[in-house]
Protein backbone atom coordinates (compact mmCIF):
# COMPACT_ATOMS: atom_id res chain seq x y z
CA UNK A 1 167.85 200.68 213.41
CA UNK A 2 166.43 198.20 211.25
CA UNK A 3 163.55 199.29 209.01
CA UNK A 4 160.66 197.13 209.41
CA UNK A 5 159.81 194.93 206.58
CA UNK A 6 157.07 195.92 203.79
CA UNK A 7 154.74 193.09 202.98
CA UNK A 8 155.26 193.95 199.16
CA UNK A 9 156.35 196.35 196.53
CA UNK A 10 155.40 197.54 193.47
CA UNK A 11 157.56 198.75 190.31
CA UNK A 12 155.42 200.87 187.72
CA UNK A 13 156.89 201.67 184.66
CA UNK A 14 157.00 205.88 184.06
CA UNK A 15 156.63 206.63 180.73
CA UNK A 16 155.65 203.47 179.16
CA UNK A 17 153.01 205.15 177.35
CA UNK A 18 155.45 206.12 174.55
CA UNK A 19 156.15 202.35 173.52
CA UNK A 20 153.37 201.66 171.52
CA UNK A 21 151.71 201.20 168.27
CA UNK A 22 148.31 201.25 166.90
CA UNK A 23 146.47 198.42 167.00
CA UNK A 24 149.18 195.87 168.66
CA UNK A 25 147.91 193.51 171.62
CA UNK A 26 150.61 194.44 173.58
CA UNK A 27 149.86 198.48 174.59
CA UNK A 28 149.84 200.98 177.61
CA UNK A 29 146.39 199.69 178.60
CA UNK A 30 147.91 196.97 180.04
CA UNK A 31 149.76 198.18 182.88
CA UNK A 32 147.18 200.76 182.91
CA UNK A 33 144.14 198.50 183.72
CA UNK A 34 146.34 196.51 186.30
CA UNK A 35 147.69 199.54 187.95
CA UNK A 36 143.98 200.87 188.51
CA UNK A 37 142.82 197.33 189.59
CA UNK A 38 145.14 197.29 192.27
CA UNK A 39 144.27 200.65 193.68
CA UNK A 40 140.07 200.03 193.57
CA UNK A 41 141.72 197.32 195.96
CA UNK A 42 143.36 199.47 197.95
CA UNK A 43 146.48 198.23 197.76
CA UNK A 44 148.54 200.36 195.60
CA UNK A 45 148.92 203.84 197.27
CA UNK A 46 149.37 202.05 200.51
CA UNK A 47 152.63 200.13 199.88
CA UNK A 48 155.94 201.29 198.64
CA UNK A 49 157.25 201.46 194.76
CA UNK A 50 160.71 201.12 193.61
CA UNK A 51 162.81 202.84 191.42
CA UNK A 52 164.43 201.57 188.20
CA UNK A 53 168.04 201.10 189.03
CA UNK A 54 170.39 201.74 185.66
CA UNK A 55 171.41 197.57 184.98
CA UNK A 56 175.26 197.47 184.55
CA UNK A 57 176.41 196.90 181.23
CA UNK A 58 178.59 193.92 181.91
CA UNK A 59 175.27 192.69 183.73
CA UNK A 60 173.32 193.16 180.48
CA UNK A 61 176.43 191.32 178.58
CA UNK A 62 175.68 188.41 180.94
CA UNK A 63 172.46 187.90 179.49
CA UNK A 64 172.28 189.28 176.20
CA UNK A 65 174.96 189.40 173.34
CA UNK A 66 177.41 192.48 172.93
CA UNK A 67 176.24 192.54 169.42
CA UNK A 68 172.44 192.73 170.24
CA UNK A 69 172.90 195.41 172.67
CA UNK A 70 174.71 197.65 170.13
CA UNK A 71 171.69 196.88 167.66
CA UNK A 72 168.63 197.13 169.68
CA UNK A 73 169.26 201.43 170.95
CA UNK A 74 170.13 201.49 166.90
CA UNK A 75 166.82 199.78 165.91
CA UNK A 76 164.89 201.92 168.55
CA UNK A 77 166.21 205.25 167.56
CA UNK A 78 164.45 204.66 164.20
CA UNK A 79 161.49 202.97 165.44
CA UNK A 80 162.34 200.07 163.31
CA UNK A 81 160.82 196.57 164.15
CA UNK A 82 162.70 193.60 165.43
CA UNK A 83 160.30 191.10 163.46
CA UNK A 84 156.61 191.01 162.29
CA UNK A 85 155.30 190.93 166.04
CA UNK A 86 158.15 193.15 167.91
CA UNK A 87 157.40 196.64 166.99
CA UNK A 88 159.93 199.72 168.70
CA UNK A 89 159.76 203.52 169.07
CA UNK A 90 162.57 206.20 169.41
CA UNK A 91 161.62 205.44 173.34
CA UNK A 92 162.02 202.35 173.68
CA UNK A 93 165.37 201.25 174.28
CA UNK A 94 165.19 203.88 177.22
CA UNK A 95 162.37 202.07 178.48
CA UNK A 96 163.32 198.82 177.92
CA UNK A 97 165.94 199.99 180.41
CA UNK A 98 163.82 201.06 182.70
CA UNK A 99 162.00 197.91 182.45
CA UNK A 100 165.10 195.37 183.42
CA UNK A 101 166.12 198.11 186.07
CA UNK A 102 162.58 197.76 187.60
CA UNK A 103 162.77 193.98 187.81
CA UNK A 104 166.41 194.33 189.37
CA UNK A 105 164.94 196.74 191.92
CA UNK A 106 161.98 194.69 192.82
CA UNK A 107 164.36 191.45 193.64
CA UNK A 108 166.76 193.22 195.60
CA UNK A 109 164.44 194.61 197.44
CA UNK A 110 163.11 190.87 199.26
CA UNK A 111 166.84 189.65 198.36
CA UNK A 112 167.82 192.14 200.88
CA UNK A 113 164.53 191.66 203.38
CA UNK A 114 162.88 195.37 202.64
CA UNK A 115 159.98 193.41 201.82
CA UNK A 116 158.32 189.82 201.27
CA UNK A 117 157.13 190.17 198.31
CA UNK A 118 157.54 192.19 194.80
CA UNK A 119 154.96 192.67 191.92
CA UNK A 120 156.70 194.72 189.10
CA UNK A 121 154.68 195.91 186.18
CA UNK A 122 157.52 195.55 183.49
CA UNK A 123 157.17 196.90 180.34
CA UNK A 124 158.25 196.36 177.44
CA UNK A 125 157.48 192.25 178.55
CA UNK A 126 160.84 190.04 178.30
CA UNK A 127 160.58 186.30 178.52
CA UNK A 128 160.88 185.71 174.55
CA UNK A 129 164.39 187.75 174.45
CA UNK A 130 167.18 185.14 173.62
CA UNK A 131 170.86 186.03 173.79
CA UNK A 132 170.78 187.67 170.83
CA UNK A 133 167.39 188.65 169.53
CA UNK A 134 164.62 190.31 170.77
CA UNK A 135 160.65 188.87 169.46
CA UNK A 136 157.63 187.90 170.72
CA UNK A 137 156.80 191.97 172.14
CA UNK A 138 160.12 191.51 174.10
CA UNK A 139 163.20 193.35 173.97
CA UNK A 140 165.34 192.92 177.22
CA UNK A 141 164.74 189.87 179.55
CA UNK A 142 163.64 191.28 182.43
CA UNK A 143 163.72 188.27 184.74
CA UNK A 144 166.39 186.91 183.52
CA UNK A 145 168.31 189.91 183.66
CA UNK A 146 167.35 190.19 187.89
CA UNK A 147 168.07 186.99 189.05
CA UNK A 148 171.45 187.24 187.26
CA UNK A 149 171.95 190.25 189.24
CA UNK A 150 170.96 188.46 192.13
CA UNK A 151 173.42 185.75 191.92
CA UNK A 152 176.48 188.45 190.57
CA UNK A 153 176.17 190.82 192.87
CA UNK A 154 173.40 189.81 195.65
CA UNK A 155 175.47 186.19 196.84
CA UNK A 156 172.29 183.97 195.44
CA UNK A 157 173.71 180.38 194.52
CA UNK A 158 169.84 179.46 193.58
CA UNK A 159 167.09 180.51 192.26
CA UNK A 160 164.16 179.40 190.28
CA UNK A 161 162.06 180.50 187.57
CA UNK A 162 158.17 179.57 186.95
CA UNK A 163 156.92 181.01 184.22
CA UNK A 164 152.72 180.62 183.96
CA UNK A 165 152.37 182.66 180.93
CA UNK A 166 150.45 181.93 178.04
CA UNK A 167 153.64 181.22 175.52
CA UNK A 168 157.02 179.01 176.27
CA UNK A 169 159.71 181.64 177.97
CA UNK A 170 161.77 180.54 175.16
CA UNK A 171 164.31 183.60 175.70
CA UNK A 172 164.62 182.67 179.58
CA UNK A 173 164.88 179.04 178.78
CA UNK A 174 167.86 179.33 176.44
CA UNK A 175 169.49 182.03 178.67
CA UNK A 176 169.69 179.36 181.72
CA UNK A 177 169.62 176.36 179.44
CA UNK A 178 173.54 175.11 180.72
CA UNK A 179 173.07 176.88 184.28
CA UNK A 180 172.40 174.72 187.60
CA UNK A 181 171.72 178.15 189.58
CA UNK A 182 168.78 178.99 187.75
CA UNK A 183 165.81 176.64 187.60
CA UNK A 184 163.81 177.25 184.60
CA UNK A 185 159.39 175.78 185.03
CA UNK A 186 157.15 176.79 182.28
CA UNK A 187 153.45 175.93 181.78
CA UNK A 188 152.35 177.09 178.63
CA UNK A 189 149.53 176.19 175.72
CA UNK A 190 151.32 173.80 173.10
CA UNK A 191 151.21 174.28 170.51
CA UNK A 192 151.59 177.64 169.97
CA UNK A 193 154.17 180.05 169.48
CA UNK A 194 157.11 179.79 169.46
CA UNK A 195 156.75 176.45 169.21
CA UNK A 196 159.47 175.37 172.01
CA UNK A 197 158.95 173.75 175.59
CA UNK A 198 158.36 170.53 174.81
CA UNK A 199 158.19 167.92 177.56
CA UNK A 200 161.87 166.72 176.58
CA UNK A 201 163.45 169.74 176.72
CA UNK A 202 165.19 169.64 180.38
CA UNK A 203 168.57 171.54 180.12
CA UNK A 204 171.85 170.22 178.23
CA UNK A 205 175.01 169.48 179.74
CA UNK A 206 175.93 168.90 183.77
CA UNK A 207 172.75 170.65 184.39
CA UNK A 208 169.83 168.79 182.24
CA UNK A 209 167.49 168.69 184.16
CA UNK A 210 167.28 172.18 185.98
CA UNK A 211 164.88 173.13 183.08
CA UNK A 212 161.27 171.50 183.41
CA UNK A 213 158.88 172.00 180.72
CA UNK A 214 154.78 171.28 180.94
CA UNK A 215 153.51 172.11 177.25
CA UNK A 216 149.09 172.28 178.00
CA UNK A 217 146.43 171.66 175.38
CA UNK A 218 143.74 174.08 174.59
CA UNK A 219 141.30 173.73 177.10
CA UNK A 220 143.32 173.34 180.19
CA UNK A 221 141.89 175.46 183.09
CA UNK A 222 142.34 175.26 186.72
CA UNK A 223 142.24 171.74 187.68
CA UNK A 224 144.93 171.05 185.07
CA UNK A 225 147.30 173.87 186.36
CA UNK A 226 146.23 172.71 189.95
CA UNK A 227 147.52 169.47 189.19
CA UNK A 228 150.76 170.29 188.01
CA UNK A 229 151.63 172.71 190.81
CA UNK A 230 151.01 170.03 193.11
CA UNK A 231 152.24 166.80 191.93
CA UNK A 232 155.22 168.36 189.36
CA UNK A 233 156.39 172.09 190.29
CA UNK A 234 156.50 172.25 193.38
CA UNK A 235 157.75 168.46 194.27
CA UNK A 236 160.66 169.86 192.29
CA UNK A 237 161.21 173.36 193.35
CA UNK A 238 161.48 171.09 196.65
CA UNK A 239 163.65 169.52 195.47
CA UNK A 240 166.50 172.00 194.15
CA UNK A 241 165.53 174.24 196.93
CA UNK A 242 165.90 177.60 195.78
CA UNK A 243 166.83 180.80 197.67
CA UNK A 244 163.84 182.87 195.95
CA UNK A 245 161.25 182.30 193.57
CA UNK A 246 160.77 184.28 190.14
CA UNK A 247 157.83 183.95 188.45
CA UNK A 248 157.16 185.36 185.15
CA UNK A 249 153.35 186.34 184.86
CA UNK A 250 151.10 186.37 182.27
CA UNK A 251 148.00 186.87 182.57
CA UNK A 252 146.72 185.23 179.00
CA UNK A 253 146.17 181.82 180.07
CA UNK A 254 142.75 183.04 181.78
CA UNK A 255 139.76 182.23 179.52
CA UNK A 256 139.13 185.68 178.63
CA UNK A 257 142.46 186.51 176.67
CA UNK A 258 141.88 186.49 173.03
CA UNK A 259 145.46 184.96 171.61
CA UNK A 260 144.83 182.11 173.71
CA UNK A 261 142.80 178.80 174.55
CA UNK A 262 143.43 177.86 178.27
CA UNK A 263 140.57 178.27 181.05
CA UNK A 264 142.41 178.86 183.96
CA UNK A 265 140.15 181.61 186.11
CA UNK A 266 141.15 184.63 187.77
CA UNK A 267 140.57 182.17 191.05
CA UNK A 268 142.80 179.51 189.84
CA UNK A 269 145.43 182.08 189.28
CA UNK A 270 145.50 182.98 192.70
CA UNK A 271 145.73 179.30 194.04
CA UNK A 272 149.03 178.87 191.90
CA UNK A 273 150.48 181.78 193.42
CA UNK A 274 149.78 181.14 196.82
CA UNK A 275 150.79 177.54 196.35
CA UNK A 276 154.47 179.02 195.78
CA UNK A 277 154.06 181.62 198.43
CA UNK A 278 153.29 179.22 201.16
CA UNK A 279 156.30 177.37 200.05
CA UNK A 280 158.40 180.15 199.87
CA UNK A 281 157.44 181.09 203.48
CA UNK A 282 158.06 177.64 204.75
CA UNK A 283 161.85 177.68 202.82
CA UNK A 284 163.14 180.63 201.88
CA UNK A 285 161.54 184.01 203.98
CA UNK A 286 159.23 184.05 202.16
CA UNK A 287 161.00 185.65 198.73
CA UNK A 288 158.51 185.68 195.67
CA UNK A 289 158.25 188.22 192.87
CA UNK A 290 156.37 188.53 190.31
CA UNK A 291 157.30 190.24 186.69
CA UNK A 292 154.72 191.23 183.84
CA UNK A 293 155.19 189.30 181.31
CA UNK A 294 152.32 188.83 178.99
CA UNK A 295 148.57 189.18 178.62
CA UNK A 296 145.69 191.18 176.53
CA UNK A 297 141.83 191.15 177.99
CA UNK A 298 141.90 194.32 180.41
CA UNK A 299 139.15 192.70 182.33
CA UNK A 300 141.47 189.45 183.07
CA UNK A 301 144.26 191.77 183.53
CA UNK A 302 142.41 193.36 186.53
CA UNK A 303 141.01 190.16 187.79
CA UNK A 304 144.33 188.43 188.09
CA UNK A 305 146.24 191.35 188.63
CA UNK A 306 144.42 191.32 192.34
CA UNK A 307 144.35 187.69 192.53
CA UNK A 308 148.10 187.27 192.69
CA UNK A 309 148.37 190.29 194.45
CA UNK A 310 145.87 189.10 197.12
CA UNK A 311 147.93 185.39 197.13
CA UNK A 312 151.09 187.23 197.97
CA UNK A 313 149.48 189.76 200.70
CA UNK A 314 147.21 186.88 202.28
CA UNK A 315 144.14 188.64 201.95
CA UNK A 316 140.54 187.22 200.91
CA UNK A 317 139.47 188.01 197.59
CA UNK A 318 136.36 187.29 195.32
CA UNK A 319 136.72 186.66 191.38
CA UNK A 320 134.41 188.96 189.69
CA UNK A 321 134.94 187.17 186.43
CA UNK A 322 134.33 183.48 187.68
CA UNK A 323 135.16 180.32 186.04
CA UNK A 324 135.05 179.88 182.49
CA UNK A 325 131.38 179.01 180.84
CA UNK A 326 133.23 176.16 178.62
CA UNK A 327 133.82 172.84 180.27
CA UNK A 328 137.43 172.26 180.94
CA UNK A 329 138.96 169.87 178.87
CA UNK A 330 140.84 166.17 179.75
CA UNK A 331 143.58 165.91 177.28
CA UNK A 332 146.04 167.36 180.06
CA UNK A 333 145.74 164.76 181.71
CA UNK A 334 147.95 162.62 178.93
CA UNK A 335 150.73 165.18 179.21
CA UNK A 336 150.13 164.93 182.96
CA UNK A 337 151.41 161.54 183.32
CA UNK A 338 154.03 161.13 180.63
CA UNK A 339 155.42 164.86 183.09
CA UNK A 340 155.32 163.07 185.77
CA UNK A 341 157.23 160.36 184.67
CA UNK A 342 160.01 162.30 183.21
CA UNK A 343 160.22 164.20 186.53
CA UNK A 344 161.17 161.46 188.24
CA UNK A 345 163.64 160.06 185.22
CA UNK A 346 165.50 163.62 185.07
CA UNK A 347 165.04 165.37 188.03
CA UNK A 348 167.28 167.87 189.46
CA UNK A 349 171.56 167.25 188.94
CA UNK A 350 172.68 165.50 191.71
CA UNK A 351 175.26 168.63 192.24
CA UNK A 352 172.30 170.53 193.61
CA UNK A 353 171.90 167.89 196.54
CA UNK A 354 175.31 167.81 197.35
CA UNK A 355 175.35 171.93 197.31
CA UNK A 356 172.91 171.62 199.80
CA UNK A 357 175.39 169.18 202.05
CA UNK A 358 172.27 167.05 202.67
CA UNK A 359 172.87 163.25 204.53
CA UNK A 360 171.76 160.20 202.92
CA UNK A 361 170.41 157.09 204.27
CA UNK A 362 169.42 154.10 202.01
CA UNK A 363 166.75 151.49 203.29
CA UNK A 364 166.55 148.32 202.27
CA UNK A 365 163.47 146.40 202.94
CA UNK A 366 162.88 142.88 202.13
CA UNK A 367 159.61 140.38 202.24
CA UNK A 368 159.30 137.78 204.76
CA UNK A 369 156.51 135.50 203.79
CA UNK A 370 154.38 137.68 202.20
CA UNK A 371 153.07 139.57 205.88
CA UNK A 372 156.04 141.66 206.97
CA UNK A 373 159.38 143.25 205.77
CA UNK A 374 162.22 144.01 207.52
CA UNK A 375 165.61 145.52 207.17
CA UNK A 376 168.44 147.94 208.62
CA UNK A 377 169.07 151.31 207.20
CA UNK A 378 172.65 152.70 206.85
CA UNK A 379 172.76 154.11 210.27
CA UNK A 380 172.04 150.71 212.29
CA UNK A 381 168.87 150.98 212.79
CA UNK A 382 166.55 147.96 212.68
CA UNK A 383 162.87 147.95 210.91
CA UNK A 384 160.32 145.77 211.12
CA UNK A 385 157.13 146.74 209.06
CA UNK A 386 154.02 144.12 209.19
CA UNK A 387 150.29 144.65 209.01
CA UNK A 388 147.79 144.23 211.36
CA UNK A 389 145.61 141.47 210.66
CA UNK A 390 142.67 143.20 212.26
CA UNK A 391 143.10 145.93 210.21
CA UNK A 392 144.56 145.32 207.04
CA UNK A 393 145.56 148.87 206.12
CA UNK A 394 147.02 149.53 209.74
CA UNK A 395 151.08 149.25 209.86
CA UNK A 396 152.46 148.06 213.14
CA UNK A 397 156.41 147.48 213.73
CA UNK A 398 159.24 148.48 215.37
CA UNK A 399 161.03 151.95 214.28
CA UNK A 400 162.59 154.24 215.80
CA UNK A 401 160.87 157.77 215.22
CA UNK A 402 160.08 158.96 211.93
CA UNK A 403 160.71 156.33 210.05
CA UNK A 404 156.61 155.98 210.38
CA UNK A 405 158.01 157.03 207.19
CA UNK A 406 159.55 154.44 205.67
CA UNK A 407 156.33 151.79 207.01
CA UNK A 408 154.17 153.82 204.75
CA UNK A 409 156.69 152.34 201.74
CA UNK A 410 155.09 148.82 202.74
CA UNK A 411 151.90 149.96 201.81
CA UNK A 412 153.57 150.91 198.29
CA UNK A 413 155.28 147.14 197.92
CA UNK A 414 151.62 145.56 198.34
CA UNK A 415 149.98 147.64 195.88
CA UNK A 416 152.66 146.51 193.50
CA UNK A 417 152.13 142.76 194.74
CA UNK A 418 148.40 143.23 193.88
CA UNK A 419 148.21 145.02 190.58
CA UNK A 420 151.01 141.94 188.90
CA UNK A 421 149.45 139.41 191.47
CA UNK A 422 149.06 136.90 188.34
CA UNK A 423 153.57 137.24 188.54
CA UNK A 424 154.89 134.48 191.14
CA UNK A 425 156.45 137.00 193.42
CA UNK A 426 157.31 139.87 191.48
CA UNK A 427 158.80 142.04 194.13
CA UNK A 428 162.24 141.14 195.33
CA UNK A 429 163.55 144.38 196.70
CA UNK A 430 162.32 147.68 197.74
CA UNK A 431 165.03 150.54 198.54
CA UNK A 432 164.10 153.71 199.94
CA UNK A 433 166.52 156.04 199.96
CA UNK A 434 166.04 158.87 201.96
CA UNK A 435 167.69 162.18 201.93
CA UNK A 436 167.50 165.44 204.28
CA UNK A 437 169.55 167.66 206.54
CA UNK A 438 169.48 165.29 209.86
CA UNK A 439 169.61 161.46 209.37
CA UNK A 440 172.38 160.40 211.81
CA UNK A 441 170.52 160.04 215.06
CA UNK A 442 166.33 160.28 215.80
CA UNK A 443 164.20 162.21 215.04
CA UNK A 444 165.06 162.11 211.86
CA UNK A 445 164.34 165.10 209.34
CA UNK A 446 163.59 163.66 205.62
CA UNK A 447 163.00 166.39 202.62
CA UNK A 448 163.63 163.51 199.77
CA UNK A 449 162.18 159.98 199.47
CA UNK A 450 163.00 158.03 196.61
CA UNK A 451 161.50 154.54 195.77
CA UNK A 452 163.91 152.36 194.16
CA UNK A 453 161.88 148.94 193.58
CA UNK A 454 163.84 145.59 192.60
CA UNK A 455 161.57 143.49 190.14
CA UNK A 456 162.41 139.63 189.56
CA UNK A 457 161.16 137.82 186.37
CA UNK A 458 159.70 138.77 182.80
CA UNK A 459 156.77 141.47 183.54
CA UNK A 460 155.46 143.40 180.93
CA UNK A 461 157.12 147.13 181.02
CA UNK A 462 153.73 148.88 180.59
CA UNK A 463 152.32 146.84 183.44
CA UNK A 464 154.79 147.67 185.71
CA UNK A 465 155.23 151.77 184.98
CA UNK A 466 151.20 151.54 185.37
CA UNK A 467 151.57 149.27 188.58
CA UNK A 468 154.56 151.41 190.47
CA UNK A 469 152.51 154.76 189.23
CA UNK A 470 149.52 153.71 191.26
CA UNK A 471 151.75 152.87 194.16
CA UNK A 472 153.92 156.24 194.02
CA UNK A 473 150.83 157.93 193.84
CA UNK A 474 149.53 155.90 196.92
CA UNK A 475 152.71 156.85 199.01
CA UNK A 476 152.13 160.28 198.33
CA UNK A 477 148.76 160.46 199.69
CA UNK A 478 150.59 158.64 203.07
CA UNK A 479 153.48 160.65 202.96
CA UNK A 480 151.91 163.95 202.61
CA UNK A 481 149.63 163.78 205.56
CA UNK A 482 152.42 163.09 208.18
CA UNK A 483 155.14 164.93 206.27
CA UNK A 484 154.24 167.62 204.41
CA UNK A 485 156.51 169.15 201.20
CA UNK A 486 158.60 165.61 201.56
CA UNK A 487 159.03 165.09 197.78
CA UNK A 488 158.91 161.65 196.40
CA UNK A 489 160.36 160.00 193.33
CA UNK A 490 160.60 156.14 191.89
CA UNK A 491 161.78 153.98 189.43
CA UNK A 492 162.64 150.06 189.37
CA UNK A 493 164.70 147.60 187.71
CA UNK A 494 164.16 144.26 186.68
CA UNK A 495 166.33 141.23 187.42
CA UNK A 496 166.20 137.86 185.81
């Protein structure tokens, strides 16, 4: 008989107490205040933990060098460091161990449907480890080290990665920096150490772009982070689709945590995870983890350790610790745009559509007179898209089904028209090309929309990006009220 499923599990790391050292940010009280926090909430004796599993060796060799493996138990034994900030004890390799085999017991867990959710309380942290070194507090790469297993030996063929800590996952990113399987998303204050993540930094190779980077300025709290989840992350975890989502959490970007200058709230925290988890239950059963990465106020560490938790279970919850008493800053917003932008120039390898099998149907719409536009898509199917005189922002036409859709992209063209209305007709072309998992016959079923527009004459590059920006952002508001988790993309080309 099949055992019913657990809404969530727990890892706690035994023992931990012996890696530590006097003074260092990263100590047993972590875990500690966490662990406590989630049982005033009554949460933690009530739902199951897992065991540490012993990670494979070749598994470990997947993700960090032979070399590094034969040097870090060596380093430990002596209670050597690794560098200034990445202290060890005789216990630590043990528990670094423990640590990986925690995360790889927490995924398979939902990878195999015991439960919905995971929250393991790794420790030592991981998301700094490279290949071949171990820095920033972290010695194995936990994550990284349990969605490998996941794809080796649990049959996942994708999987992404957010990472809301504090610092750049720099280890994780350079792990998966050539993989399509593994999509990397980090938020992180910039600068800062260790000084990676930049905006341009997207993958290498057949897979740039399955990396996606969104560096923060000091200052950035919860409307910032909002606004990233919602217009970048998830249009693009949308996008590649993954099987299960990873996220590596810190808990330093709240406004308490000394090392650090973001103002995201215990509150905020919360929203970002149950933005993913309502994704996750609408695409993939609802698999979400969470891993302990970083993070050093105690008080923060309790607040958002039962703000995620309460995110992933469903549950109410109030922020003791409330929003931050500085203002939160605008800068983001700079780093907003130019992400957005890049989003839609990169995006995710074509391979990961076709993976997915998904149909295609291109649109091409054209002006007649300035009032209507009309058009067949690849399937046959004839469009006409006008306006209603009576009510100007009211489309009328003729289309079968969904492609309600695709009359929404009218309202697009005309904000274009209008914002380069001193240009003696700009717009020559507008292609939508759709893609999703039924486009043959009606109702359709659209998961992709892409906004290819076709510009004739000499207009000004920064008056166009700032023109089709507007209107992409104007679609969206359309789009996402009759379709909801369609993602949408655009760019345009000029012609003499």
């Amino acid at each position: 008989m099949k055992q019913p499923q657990e809404s969530i599990v727990f890892y706690y790391p035994h023992g931990h107490q012996s890696h530590a050292e006097a003074g260092h940010p990263e100590r047993p009280e972590r875990v500690e205040a966490l662990r406590q926090a989630l049982q005033q909430a009554g949460w933690w004796d009530v739902h199951p933990q897992v065991q540490p599993v012993q990670p494979p060796l070749d598994l470990l060799q997947s993700v960090h060098q032979k070399r590094y493996l034969e040097l870090l138990p060596e380093v430990s034994r002596r209670g050597q460091r690794l560098d200034m900030d990445t202290y060890t004890t005789p216990n630590s390799w043990q528990l670094a161990l423990n640590a990986a085999g925690g995360a790889i017991a927490t995924a398979d867990a939902i990878w195999r449907g015991q439960a919905r959710r995971g929250f393991a309380l790794c420790r030592p942290p991981g998301h700094h480890a490279t290949p071949g070194r171990g820095m920033g507090f972290c010695l194995l790469n936990n994550i990284a080290i349990a969605a490998e297993y996941l794809i080796q030996l649990g049959g996942a063929k994708r999987l992404a990665i957010v990472d809301y800590d504090l610092h750049h996952g720099n280890g994780t990113q350079e792990i998966f920096w050539r993989r399509g399987d593994v999509f990397y998303i980090s938020t992180h204050q910039s600068p800062l150490y260790p000084g990676s993540g930049d905006l341009d930094e997207i993958g290498a190779g057949d897979e740039e772009g399955a990396t996606a980077n969104f560096p923060l300025p000091p200052g950035t709290g919860d409307q910032g982070f909002h606004e990233l989840l919602e217009g970048c992350i998830l249009p693009l975890i949308d996008r590649f689709q993954p099987e299960m989502i990873l996220v590596s959490f810190g808990f330093d970007p709240h406004w308490r945590d000394p090392l650090g200058h973001l103002q995201l709230s215990a509150k905020g925290y919360g929203e970002l995870i149950a933005g993913l988890v309502r994704w996750a239950d609408q695409n993939c059963q609802g698999r979400l983890a969470l891993f302990l990465e970083g993070g050093y106020d105690l008080e923060a560490a309790a607040a958002c350790g039962q703000a995620v938790t309460a995110a992933m279970l469903g549950v109410e919850w109030h922020d003791p610790l409330g929003p931050s008493p500085r203002p939160e800053g605008s800068s983001w917003q700079i780093n907003f745009r130019r992400a957005r932008q890049i989003c839609k120039s990169s995006g995710i390898p074509a391979q990961h559509h076709k993976r997915k099998g998904l149909a295609m149907s291109t649109v091409v719409l054209r002006w007649i007179e300035g009032k209507m536009m009309s058009g067949t898509d690849s399937n046959g199917h004839s469009i006409v898209i006008g306006r209603s005189p009576e009510q100007p922002e009211t489309f009328v036409g003729v289309k079968p089904s969904d492609l309600l859709l695709l009359a929404a992209a009218s309202c697009s063209a005309y904000d274009v028209i209008e914002i380069l209305q001193k240009q003696r007709e700009p717009l020559q072309d507008l292609k939508v090309l759709c893609s999703g998992e039924q486009l043959s016959t009606p109702p359709y079923t659209f998961t992709h929309i892409h906004l290819h527009y076709i510009v004739r004459g000499n207009v000004k590059s920064e008056r166009l990006e700032k023109a089709i920006r507007l209107s992409e952002d104007k679609y969206c508001s359309v789009i996402s009220t009759l379709r909801p988790g369609v993602a949408i993309t655009s760019d345009y080309e000029i012609k003499e």
